[in-house]
PDB file of N, CA and C in Angstrom:
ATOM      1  N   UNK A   1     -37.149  -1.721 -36.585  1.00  0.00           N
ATOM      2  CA  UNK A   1     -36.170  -1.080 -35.719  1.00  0.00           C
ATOM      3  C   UNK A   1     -36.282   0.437 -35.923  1.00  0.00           C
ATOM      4  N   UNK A   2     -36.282   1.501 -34.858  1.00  0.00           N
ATOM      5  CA  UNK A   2     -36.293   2.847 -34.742  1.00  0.00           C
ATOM      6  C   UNK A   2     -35.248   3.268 -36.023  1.00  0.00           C
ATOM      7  N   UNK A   3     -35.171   4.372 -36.459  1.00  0.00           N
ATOM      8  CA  UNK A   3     -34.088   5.063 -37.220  1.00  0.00           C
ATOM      9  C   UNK A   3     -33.321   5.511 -36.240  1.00  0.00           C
ATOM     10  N   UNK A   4     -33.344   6.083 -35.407  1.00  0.00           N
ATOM     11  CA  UNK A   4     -32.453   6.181 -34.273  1.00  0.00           C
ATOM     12  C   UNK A   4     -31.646   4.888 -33.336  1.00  0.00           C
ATOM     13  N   UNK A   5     -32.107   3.936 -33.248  1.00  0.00           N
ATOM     14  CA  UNK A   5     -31.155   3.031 -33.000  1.00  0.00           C
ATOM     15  C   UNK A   5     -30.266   2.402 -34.464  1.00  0.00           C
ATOM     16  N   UNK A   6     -31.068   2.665 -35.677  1.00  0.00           N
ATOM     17  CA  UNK A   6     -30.184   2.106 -36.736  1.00  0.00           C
ATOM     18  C   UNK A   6     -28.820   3.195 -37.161  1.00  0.00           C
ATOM     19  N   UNK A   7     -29.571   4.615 -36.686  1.00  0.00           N
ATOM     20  CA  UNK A   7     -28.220   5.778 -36.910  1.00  0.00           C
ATOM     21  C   UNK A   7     -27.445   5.634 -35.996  1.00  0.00           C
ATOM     22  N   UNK A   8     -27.357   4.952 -34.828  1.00  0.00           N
ATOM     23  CA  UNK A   8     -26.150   4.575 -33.753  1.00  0.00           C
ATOM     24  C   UNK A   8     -25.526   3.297 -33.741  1.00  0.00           C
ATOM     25  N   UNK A   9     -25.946   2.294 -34.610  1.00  0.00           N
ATOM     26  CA  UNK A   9     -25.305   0.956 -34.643  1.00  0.00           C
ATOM     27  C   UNK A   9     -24.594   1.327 -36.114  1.00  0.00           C
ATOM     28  N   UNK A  10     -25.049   2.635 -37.187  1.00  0.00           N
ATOM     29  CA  UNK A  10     -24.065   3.326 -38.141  1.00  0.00           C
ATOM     30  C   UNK A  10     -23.028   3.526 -37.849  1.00  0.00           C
ATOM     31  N   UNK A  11     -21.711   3.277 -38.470  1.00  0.00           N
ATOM     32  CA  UNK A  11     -20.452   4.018 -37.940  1.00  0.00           C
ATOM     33  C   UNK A  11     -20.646   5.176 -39.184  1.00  0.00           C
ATOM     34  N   UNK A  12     -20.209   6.572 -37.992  1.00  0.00           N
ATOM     35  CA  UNK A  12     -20.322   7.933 -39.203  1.00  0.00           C
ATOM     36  C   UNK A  12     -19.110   8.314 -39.519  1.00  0.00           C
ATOM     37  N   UNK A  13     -17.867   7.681 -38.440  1.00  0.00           N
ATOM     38  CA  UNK A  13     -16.429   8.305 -39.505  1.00  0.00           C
ATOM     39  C   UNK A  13     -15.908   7.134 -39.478  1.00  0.00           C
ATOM     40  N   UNK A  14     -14.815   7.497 -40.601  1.00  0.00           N
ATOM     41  CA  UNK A  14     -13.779   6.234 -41.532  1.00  0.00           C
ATOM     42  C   UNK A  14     -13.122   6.430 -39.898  1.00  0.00           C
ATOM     43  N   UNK A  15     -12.086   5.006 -40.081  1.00  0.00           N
ATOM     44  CA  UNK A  15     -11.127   4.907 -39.151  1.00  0.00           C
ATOM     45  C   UNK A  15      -9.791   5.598 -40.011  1.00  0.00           C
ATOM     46  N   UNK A  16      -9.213   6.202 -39.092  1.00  0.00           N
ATOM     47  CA  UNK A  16      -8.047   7.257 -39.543  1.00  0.00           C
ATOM     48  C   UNK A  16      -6.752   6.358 -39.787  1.00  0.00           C
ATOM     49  N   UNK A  17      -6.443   6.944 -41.166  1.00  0.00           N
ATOM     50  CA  UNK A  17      -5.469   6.300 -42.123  1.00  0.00           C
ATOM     51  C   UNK A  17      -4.114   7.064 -41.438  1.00  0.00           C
ATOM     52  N   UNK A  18      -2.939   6.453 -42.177  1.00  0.00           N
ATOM     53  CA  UNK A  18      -1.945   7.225 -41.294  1.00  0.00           C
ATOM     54  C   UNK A  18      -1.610   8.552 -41.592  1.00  0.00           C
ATOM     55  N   UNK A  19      -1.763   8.949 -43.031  1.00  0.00           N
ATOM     56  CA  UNK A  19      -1.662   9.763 -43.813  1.00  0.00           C
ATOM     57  C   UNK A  19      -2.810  10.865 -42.842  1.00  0.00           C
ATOM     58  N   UNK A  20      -3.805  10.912 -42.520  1.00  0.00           N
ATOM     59  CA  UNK A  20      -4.733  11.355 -41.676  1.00  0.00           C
ATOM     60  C   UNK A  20      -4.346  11.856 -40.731  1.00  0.00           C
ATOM     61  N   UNK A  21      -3.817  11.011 -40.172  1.00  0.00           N
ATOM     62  CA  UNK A  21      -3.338  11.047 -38.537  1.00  0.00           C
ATOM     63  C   UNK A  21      -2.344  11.850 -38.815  1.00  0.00           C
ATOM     64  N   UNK A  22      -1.491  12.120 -39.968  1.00  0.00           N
ATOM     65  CA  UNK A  22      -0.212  13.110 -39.739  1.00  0.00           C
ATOM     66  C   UNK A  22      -0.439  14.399 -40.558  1.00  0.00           C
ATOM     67  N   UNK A  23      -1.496  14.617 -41.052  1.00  0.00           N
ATOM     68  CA  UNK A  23      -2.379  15.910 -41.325  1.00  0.00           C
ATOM     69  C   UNK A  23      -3.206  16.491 -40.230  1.00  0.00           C
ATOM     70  N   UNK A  24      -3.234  15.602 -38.955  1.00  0.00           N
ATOM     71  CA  UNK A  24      -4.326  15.797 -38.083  1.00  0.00           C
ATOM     72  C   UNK A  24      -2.931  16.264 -37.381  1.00  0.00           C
ATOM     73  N   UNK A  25      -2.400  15.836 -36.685  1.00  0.00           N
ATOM     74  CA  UNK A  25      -1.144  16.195 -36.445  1.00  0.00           C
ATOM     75  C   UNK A  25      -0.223  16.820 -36.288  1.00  0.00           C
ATOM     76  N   UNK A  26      -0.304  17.210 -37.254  1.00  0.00           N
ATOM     77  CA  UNK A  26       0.651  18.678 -38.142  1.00  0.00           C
ATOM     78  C   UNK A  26       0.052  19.869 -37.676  1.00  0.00           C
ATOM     79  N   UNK A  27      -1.414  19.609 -38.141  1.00  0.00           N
ATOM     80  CA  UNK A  27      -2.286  20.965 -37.230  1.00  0.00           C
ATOM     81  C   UNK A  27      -2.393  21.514 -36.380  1.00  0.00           C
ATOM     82  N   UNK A  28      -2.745  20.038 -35.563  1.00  0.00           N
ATOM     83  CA  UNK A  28      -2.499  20.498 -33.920  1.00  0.00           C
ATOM     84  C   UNK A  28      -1.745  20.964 -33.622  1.00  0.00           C
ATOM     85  N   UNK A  29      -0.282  20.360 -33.730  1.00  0.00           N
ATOM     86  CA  UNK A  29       1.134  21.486 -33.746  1.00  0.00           C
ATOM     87  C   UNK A  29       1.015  22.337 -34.154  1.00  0.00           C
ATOM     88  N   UNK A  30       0.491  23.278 -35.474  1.00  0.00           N
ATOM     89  CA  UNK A  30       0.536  24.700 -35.692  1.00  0.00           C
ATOM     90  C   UNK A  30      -0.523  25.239 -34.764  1.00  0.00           C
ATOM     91  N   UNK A  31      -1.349  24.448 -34.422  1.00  0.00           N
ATOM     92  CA  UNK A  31      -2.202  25.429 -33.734  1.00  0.00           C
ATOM     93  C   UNK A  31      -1.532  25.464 -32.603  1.00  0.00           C
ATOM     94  N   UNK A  32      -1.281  24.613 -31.702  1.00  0.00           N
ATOM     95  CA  UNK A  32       0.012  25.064 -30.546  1.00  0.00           C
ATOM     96  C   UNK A  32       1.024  26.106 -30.654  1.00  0.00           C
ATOM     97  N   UNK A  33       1.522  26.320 -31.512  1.00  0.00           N
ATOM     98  CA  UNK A  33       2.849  27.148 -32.018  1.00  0.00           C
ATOM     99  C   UNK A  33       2.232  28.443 -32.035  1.00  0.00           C
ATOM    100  N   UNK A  34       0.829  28.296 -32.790  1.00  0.00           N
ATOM    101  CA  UNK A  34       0.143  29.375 -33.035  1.00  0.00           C
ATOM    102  C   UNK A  34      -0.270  30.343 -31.885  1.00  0.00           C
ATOM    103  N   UNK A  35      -0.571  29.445 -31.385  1.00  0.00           N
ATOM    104  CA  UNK A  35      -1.083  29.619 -29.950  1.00  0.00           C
ATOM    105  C   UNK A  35       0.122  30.408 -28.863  1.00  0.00           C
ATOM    106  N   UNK A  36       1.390  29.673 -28.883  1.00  0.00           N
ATOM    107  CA  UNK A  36       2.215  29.753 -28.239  1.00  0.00           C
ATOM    108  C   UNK A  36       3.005  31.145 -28.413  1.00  0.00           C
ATOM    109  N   UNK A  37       2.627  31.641 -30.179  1.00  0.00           N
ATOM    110  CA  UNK A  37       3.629  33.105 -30.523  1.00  0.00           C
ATOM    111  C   UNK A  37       2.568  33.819 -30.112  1.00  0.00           C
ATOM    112  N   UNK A  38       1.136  34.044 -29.778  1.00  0.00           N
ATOM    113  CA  UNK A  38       0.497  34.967 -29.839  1.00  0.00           C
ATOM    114  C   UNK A  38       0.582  35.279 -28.487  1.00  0.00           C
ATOM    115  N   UNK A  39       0.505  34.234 -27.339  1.00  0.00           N
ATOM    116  CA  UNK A  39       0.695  34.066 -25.986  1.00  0.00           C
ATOM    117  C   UNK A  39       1.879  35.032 -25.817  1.00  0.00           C
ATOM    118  N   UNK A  40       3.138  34.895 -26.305  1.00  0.00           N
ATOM    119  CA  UNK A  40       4.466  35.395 -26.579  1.00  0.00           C
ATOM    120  C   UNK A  40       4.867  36.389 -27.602  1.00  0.00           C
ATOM    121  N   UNK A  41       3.754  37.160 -27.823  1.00  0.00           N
ATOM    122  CA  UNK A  41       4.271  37.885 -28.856  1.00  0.00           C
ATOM    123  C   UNK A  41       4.831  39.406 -28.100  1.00  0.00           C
ATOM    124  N   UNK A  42       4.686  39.990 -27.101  1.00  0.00           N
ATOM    125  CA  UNK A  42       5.252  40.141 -26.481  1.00  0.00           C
ATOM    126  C   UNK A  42       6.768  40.701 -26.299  1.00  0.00           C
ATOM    127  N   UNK A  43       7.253  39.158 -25.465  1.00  0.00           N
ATOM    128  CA  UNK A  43       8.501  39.327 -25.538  1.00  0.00           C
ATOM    129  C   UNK A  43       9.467  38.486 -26.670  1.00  0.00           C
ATOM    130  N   UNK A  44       8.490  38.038 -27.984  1.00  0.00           N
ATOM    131  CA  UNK A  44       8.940  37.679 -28.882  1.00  0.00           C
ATOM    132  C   UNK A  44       9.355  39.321 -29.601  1.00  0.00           C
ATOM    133  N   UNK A  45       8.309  40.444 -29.604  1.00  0.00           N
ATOM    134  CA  UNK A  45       8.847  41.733 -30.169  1.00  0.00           C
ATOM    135  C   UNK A  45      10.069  42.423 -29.668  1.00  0.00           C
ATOM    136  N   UNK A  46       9.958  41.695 -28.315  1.00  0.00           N
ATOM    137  CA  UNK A  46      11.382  42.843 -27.927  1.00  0.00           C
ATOM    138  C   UNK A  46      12.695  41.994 -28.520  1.00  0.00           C
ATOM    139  N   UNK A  47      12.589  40.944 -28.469  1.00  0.00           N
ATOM    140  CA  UNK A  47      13.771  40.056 -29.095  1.00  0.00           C
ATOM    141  C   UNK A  47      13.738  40.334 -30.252  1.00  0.00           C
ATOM    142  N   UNK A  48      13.256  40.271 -30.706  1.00  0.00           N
ATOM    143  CA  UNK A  48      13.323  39.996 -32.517  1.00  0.00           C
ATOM    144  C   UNK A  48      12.774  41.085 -33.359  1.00  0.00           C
ATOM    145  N   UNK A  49      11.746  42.207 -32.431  1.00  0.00           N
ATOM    146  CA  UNK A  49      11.331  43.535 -33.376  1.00  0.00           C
ATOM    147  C   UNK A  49      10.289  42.662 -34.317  1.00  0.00           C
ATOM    148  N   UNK A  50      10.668  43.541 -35.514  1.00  0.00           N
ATOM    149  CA  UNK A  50       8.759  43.019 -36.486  1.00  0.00           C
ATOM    150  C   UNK A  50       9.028  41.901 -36.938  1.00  0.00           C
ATOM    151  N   UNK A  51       9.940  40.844 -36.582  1.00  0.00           N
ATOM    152  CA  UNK A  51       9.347  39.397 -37.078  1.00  0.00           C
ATOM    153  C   UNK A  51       8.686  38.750 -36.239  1.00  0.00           C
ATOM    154  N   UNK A  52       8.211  39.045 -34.918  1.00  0.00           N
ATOM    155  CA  UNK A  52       7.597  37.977 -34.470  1.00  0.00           C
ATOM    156  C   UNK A  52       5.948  38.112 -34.687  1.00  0.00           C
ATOM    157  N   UNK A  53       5.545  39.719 -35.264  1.00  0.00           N
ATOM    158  CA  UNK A  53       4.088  39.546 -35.835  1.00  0.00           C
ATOM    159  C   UNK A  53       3.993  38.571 -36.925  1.00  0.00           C
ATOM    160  N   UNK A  54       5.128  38.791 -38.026  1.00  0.00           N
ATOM    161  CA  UNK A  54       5.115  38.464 -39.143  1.00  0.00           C
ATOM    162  C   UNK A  54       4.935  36.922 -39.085  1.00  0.00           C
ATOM    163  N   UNK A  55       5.945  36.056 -38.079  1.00  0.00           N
ATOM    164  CA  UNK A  55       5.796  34.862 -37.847  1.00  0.00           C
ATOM    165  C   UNK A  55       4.536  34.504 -37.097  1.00  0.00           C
ATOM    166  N   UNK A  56       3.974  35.082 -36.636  1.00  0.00           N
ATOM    167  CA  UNK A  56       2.377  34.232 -36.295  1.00  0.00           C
ATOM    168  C   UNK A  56       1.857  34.541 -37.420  1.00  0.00           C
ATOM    169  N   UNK A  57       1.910  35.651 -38.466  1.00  0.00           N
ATOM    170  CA  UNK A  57       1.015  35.649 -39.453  1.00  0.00           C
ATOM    171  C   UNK A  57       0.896  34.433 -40.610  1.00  0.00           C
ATOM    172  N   UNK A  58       2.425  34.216 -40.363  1.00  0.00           N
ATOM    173  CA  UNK A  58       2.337  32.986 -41.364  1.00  0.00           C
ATOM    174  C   UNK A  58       1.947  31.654 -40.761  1.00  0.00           C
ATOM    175  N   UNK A  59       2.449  31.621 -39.148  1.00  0.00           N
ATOM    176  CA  UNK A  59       1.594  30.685 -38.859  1.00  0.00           C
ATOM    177  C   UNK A  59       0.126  30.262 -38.582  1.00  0.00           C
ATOM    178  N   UNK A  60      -0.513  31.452 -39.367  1.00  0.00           N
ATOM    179  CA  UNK A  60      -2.050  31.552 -39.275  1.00  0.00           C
ATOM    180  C   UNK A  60      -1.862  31.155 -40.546  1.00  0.00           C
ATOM    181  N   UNK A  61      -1.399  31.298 -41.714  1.00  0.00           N
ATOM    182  CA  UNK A  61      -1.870  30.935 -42.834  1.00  0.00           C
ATOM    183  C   UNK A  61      -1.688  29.482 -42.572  1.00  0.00           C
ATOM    184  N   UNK A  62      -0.302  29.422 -42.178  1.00  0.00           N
ATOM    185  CA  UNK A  62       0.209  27.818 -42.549  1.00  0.00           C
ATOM    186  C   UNK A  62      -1.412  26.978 -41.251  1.00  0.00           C
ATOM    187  N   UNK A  63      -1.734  27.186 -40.538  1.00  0.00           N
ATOM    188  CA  UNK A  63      -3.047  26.635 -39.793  1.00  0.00           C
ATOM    189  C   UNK A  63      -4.299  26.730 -40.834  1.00  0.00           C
ATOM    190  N   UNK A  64      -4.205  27.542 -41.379  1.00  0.00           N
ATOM    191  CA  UNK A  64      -5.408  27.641 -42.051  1.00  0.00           C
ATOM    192  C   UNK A  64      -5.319  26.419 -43.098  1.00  0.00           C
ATOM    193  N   UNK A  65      -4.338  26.562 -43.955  1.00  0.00           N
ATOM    194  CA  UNK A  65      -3.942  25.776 -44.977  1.00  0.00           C
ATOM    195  C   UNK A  65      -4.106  23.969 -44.859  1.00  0.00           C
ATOM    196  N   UNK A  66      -3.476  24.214 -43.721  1.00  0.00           N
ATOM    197  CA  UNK A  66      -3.196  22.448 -43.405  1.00  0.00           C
ATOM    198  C   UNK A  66      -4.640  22.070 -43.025  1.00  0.00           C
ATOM    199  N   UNK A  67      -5.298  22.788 -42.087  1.00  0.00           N
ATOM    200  CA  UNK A  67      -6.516  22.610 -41.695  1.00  0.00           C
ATOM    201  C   UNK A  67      -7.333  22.207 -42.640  1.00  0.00           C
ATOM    202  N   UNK A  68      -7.661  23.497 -43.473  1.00  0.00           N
ATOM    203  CA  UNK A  68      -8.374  23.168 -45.116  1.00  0.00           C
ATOM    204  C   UNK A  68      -7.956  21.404 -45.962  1.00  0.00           C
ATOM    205  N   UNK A  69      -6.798  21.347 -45.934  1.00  0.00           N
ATOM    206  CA  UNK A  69      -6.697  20.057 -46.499  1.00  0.00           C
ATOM    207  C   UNK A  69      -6.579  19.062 -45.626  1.00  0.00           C
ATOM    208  N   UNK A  70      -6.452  18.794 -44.493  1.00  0.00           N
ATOM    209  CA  UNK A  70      -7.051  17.804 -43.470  1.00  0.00           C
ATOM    210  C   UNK A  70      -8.321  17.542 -43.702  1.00  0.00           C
ATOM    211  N   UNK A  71      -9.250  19.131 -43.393  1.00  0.00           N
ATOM    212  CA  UNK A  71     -10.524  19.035 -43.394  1.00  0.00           C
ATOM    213  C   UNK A  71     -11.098  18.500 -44.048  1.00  0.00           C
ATOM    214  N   UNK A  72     -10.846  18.250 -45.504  1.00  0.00           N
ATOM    215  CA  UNK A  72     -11.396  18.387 -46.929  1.00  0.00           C
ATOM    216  C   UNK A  72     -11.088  16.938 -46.716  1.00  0.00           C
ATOM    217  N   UNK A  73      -9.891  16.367 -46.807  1.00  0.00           N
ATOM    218  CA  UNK A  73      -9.550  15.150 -46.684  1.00  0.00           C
ATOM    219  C   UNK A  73     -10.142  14.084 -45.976  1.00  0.00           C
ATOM    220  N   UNK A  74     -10.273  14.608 -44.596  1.00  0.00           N
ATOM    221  CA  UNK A  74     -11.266  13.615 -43.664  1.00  0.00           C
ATOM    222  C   UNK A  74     -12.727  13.923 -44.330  1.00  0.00           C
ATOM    223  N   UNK A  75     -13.102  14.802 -44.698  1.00  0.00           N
ATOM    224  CA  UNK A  75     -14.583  14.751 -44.977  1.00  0.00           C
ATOM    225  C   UNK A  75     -14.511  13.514 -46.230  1.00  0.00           C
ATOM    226  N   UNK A  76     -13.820  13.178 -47.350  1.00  0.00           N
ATOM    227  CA  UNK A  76     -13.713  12.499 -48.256  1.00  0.00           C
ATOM    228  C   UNK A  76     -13.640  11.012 -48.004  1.00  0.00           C
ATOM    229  N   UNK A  77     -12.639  10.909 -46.945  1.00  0.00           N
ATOM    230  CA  UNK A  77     -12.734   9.710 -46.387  1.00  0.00           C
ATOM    231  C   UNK A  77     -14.198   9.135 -45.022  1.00  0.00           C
ATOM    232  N   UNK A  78     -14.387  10.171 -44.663  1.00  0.00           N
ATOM    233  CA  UNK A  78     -16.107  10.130 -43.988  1.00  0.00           C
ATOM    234  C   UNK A  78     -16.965   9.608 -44.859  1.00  0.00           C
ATOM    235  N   UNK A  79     -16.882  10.006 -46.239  1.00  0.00           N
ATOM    236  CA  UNK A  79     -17.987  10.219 -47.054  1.00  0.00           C
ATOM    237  C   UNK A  79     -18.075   8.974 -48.032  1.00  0.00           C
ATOM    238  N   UNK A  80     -16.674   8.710 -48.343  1.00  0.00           N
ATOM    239  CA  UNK A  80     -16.442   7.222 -48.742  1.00  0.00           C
ATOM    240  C   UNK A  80     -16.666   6.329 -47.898  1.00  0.00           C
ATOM    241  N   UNK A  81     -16.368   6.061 -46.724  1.00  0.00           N
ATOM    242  CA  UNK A  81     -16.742   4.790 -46.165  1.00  0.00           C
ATOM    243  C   UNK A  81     -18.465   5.194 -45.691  1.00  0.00           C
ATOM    244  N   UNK A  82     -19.012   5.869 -45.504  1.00  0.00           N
ATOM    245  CA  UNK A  82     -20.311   5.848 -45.160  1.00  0.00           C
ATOM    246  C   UNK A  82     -20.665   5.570 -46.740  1.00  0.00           C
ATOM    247  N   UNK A  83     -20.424   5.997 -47.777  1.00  0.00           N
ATOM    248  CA  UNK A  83     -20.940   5.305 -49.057  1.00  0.00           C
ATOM    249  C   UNK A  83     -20.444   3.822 -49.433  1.00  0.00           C
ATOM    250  N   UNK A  84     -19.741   3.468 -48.390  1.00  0.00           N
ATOM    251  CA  UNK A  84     -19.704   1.527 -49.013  1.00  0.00           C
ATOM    252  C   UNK A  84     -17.977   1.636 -49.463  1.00  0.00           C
ATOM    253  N   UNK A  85     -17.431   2.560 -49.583  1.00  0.00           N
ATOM    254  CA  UNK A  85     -16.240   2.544 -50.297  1.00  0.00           C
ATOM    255  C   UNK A  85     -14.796   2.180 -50.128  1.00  0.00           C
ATOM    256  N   UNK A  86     -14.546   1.415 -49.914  1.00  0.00           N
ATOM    257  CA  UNK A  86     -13.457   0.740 -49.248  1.00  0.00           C
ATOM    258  C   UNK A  86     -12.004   1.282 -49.133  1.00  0.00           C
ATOM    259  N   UNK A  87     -11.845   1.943 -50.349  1.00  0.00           N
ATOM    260  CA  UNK A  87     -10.544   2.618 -50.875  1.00  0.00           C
ATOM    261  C   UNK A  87     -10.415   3.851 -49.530  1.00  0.00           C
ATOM    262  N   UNK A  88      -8.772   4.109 -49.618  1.00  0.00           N
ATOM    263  CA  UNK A  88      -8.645   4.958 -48.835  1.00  0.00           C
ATOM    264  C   UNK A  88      -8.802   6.552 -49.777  1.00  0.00           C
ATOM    265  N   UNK A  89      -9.490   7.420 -50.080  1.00  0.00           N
ATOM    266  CA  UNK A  89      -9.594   8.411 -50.786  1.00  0.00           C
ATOM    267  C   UNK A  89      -7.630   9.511 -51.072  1.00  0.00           C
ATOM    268  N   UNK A  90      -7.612   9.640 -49.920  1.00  0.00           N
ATOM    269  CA  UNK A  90      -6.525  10.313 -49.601  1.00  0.00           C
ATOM    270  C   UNK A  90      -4.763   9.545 -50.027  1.00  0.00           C
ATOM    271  N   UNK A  91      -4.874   8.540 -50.273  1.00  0.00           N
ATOM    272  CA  UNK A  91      -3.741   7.856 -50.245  1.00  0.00           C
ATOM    273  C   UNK A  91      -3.369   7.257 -51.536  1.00  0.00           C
TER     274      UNK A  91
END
């Protein structure tokens, strides 16, 4: 059999745990939010003056952050079940 039909009858990611799904989740929402103050920052300044830079800034960290440990997380659980590993890594 080709290596190319055996790398597509491979599954390459774990199926997403719930714990996953609400790190995956979480993100997306900051990145929306994120998205949404920068769109609005604006007339978030005239309301509120210098907190509304300050609040996308943290919502860049807080995106970065969650991202990083999603990321890290799904790669672990990728990496375990493509190695045979049954356990959920993350949980």
């Amino acid at each position: 059999m080709p290596l190319w039909l055996d790398l597509l009858r491979t599954p390459m990611a774990a199926p997403e745990t719930a714990a996953l799904r609400r790190w995956r989740l979480a993100w997306l929402v900051l990145c929306l939010a994120l998205a949404a103050c920068i769109m609005a920052l604006s007339p978030l300044r005239r309301l509120t003056g210098r907190v509304a830079p300050a609040a996308a800034g943290v919502l860049l960290v807080a995106v970065l952050l969650v991202g990083l440990v999603y990321f890290r997380r799904k790669n672990a659980a990728d990496r375990a079940w493509n190695d045979g590993d049954v356990r959920e890594p993350d949980e």
